[in-house]
Protein backbone atom coordinates (compact mmCIF):
# COMPACT_ATOMS: atom_id res chain seq x y z
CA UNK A 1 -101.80 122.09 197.47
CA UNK A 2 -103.91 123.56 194.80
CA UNK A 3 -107.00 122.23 193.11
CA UNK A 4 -108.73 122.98 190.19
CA UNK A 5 -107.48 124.84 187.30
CA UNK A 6 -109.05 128.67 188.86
CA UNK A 7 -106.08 131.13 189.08
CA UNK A 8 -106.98 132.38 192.48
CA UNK A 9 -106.88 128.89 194.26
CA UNK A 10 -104.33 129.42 197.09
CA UNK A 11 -100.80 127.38 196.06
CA UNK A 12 -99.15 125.55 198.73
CA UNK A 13 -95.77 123.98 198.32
CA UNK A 14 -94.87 120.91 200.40
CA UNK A 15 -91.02 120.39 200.90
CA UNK A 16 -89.66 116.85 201.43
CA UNK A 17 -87.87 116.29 204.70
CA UNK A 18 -85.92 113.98 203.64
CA UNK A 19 -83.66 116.10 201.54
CA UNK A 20 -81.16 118.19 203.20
CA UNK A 21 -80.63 121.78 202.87
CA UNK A 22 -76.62 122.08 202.17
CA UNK A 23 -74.06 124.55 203.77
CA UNK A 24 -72.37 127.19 201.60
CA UNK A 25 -70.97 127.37 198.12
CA UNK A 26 -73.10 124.37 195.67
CA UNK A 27 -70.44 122.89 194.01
CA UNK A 28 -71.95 120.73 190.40
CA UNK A 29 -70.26 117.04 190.75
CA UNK A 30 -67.11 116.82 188.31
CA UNK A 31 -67.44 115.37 184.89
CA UNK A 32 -65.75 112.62 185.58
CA UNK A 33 -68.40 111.72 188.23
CA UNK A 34 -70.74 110.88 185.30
CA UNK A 35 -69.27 107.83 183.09
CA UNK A 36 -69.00 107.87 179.64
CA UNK A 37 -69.07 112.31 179.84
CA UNK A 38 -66.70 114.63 178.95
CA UNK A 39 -65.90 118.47 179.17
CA UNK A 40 -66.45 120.58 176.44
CA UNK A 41 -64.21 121.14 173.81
CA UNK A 42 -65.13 124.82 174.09
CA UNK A 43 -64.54 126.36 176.38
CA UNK A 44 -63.75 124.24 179.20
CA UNK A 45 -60.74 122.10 177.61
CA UNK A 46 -59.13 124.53 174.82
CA UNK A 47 -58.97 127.29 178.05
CA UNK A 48 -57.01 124.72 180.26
CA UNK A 49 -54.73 123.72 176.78
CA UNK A 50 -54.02 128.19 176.86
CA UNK A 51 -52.91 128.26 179.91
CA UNK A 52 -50.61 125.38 179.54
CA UNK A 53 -49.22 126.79 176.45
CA UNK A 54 -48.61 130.36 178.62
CA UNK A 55 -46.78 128.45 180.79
CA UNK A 56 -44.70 126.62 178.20
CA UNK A 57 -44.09 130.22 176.04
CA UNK A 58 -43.30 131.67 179.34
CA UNK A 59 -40.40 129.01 179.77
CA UNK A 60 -39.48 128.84 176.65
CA UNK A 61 -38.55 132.73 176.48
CA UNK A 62 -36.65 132.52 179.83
CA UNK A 63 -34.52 129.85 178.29
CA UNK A 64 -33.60 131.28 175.17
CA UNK A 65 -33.07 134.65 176.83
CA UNK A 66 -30.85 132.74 179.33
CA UNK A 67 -28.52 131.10 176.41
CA UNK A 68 -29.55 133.63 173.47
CA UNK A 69 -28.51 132.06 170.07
CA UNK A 70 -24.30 133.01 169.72
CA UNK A 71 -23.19 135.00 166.75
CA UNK A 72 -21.09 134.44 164.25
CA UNK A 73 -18.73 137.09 162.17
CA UNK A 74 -20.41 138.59 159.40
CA UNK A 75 -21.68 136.81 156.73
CA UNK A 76 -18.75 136.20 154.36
CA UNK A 77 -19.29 134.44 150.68
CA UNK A 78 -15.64 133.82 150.08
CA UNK A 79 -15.20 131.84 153.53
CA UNK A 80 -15.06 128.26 151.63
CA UNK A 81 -14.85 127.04 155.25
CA UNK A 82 -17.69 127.83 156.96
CA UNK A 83 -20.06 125.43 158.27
CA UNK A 84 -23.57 126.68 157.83
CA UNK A 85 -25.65 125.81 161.14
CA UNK A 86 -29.41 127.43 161.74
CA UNK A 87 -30.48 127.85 165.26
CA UNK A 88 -30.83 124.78 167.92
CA UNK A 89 -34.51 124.41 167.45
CA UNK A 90 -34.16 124.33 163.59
CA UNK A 91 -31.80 121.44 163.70
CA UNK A 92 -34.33 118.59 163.12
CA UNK A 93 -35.86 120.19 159.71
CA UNK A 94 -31.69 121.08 158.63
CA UNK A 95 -30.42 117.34 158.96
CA UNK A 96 -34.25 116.75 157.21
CA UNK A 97 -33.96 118.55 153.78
CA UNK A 98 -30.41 116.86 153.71
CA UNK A 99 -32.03 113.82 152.28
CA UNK A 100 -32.47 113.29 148.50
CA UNK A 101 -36.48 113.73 148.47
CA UNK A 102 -36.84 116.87 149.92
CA UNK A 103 -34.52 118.73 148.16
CA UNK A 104 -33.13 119.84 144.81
CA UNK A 105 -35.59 119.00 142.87
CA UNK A 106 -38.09 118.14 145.40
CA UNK A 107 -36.90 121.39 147.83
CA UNK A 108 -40.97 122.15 147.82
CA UNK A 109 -42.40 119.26 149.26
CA UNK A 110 -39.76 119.33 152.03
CA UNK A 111 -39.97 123.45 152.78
CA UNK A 112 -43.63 123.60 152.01
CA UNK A 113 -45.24 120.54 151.52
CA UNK A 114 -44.69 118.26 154.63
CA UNK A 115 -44.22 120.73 157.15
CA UNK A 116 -47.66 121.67 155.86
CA UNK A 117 -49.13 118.46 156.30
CA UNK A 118 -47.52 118.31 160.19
CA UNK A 119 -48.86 121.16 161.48
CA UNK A 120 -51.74 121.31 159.68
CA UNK A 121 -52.37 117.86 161.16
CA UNK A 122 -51.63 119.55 164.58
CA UNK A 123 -54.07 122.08 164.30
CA UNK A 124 -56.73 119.95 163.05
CA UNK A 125 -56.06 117.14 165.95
CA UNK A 126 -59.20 117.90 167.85
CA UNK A 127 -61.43 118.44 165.48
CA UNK A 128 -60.20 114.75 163.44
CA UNK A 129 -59.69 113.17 167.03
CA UNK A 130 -63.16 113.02 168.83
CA UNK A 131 -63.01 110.05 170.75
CA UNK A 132 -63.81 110.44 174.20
CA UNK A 133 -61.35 108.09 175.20
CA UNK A 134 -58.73 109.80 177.49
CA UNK A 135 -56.40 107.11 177.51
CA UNK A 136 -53.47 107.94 175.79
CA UNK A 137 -53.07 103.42 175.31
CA UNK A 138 -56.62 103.61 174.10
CA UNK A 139 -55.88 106.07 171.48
CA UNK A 140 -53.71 104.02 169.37
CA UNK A 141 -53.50 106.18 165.97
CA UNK A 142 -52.93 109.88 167.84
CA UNK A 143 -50.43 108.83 170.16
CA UNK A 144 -48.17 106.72 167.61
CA UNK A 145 -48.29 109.57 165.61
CA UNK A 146 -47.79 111.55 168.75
CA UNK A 147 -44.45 109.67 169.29
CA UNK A 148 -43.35 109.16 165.67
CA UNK A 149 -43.03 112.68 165.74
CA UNK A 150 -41.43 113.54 169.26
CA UNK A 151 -38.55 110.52 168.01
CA UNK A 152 -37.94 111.67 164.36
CA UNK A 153 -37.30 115.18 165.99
CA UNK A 154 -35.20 113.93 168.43
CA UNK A 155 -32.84 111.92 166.07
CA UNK A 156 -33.05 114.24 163.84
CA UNK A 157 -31.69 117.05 165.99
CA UNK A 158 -29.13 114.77 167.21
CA UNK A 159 -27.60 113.22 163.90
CA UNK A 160 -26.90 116.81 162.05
CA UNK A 161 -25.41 118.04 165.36
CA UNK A 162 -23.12 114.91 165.70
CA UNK A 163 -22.42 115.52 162.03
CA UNK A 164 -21.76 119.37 162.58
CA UNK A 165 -19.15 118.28 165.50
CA UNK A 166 -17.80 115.61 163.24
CA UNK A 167 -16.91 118.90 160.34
CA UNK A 168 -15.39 120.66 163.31
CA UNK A 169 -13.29 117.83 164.25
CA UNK A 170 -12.37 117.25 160.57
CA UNK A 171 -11.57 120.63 158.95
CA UNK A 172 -9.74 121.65 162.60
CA UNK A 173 -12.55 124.45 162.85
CA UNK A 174 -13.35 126.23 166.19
CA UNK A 175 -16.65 127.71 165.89
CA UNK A 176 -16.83 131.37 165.05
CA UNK A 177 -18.93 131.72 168.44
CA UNK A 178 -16.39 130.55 170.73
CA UNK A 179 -13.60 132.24 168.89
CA UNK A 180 -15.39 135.86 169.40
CA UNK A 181 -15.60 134.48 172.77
CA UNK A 182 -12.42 133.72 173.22
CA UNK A 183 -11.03 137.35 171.72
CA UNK A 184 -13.54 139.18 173.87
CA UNK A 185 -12.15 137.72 176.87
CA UNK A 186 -8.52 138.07 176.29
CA UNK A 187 -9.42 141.94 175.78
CA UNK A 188 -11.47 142.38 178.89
CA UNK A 189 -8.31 140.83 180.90
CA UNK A 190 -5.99 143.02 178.98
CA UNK A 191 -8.19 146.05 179.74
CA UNK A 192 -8.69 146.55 175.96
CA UNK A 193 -12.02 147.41 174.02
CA UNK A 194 -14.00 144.13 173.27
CA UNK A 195 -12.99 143.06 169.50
CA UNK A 196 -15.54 144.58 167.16
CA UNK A 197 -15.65 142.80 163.32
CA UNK A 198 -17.81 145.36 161.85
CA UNK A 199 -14.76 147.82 162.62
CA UNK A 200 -12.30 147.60 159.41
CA UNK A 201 -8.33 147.62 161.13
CA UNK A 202 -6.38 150.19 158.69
CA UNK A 203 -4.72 148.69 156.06
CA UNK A 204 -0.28 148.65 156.65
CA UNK A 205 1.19 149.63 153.65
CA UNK A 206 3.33 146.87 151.57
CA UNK A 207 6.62 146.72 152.50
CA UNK A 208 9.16 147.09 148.79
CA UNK A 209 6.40 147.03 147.13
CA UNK A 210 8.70 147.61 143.70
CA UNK A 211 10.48 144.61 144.35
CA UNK A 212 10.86 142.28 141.18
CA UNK A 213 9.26 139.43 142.68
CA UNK A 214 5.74 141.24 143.13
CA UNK A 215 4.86 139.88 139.56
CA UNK A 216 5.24 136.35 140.93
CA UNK A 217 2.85 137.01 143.96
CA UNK A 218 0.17 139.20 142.15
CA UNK A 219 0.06 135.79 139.46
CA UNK A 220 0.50 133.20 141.97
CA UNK A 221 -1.37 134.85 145.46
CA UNK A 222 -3.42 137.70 145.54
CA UNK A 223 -6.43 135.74 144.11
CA UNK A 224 -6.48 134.17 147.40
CA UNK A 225 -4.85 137.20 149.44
CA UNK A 226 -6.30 140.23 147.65
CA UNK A 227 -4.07 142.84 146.12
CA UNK A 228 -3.61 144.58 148.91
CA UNK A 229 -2.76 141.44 151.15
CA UNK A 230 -5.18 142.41 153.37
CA UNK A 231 -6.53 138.50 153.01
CA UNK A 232 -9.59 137.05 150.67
CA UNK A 233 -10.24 133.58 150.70
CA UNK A 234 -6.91 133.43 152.14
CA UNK A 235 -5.54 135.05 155.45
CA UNK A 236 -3.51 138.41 155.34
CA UNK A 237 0.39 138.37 154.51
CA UNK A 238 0.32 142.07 155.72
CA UNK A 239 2.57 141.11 159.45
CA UNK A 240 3.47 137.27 158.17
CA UNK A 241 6.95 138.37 159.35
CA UNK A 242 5.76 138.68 162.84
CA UNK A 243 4.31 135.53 162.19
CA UNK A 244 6.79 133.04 160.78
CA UNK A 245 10.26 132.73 159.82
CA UNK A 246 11.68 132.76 156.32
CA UNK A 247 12.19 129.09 157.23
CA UNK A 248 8.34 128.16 157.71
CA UNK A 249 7.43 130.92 154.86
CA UNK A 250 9.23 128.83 152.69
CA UNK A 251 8.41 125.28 153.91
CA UNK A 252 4.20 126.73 153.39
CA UNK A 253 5.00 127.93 150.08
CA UNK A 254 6.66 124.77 148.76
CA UNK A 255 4.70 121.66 150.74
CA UNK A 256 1.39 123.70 150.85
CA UNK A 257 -0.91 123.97 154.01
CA UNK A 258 -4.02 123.33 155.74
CA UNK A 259 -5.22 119.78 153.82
CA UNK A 260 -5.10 121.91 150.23
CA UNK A 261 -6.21 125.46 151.66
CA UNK A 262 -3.31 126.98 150.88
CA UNK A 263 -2.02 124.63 147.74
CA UNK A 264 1.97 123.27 147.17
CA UNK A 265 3.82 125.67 144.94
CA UNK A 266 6.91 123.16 144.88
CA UNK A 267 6.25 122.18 141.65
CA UNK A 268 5.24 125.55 139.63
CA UNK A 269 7.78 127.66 140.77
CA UNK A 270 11.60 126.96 141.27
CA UNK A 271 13.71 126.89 144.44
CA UNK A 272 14.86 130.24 143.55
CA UNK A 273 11.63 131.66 142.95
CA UNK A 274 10.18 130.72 146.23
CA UNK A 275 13.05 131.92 148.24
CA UNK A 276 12.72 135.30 146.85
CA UNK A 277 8.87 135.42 148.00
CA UNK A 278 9.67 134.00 151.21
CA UNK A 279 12.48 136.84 151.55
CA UNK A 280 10.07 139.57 150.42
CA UNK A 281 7.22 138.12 152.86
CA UNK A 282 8.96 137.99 155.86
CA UNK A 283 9.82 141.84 155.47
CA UNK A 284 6.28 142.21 155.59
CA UNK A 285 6.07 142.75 159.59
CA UNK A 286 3.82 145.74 159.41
């Protein structure tokens, strides 16, 4: 031991035998081992909550490249029937700005405002949140917000897509998805080229296209199935022939079609008239 206070006083250091040397690698106790402590924020906790969120990204890619989102036909303004439907994962905040105040007049505070608030909320979560309760049943406020969210989402997702199902069911739709599907697969077994609806067919040419009757149709059906009859709103007459007989042109024509798609004529035009068209259509079998 030393004595004094003089610099050159010989220093001897007496070690305690009653602590152990330890083998190896010195491990510090974990936090946990002190009560009451936690681990940093930064960067101890926020570089554990990365690598989660890797891991989550990571499976989150694989599954959407594994069912990508299906494709429609192209976009189409005079299709009265479509159903507008946004991607799986959008479904919650759809069915949301269905309700009256979030939209029209209030179409901010549902697009802007709230989802604002919600992730905003999320981002500022540990910096509001500093208890050092790790408990979720201890943390009453953060976790019922926690699940208030995770259930609105939920139901939400799962009321529009009920509803969506419910328009299918009703209008006698088959989504544009599976019908591109379909028509891709009957070409591959055919041995045909895969259907492409970017590619415009050539137009057939009418068939007597001087006949008398033509005034009649170009007042009473091209608004619906263009002038060339290539189909509008409506579907093409160009190959009805093929299609139906004179028999079911004429039954269309008079009693209408498709709940009020294609509309009765039986009571604007006469018998007479609407055997004529229905002669002159099923020529059509170009």
């Amino acid at each position: 031991m030393a004595h004094g206070h003089k610099s050159n006083e010989k220093v001897v250091y007496v070690g305690d035998t009653r602590v152990k040397k330890g083998k190896g690698v010195q491990i510090p106790p974990d936090y946990t081992a002190f009560p009451g402590k936690s681990e940093a924020f930064i960067p101890n906790f926020l570089l554990k909550e990365w690598m989660v969120g890797c891991v989550v990204l990571v499976g989150f890619l694989v599954w959407v490249i594994a069912e990508p989102a299906p494709l429609g036909y192209p976009a189409d303004p005079t299709n009265a029937a479509f159903i507008p439907m946004p991607d799986w994962y959008f479904l919650f905040l759809y069915q949301f700005l269905k309700y009256p105040y979030v939209s029209q007049q209030y179409i901010l505070l549902g697009t802007i405002g709230i989802p604002s608030i919600m992730f905003g909320g999320l981002l500022l979560a540990p910096f509001l949140d500093t208890g050092k309760e790790r408990r979720f049943y201890r943390r009453p406020i953060a976790s019922s917000l926690m699940i208030l969210s995770l259930v609105a989402c939920v139901y939400l997702t799962v009321v529009s897509w009920d509803h969506y199902q419910h328009m299918l069911e009703k209008n006698g739709q088959t989504p544009e998805h599976h019908v591109r599907e379909e028509k891709a697969k009957e070409a591959h077994e055919k041995g045909e080229e895969r259907p492409n609806p970017l590619k415009k067919k050539p137009v057939a040419a009418i068939i007597e296209p001087e006949d008398p009757i033509m005034s009649t149709i170009q007042s009473q059906c091209m608004s619906c199935h263009a002038n060339d009859l290539s189909g509008a709103m409506g579907p093409a007459l160009l190959g009805v022939g093929n299609r139906m007989t004179k028999e079911e042109i004429v039954t269309t024509v008079t009693e209408g079609r498709g709940g009020g798609a294609m509309p009765a004529y039986g009571g604007d035009l006469s018998t007479e008239e609407i055997d004529q068209i229905a002669t002159w259509l099923s020529k059509q079998t170009q």
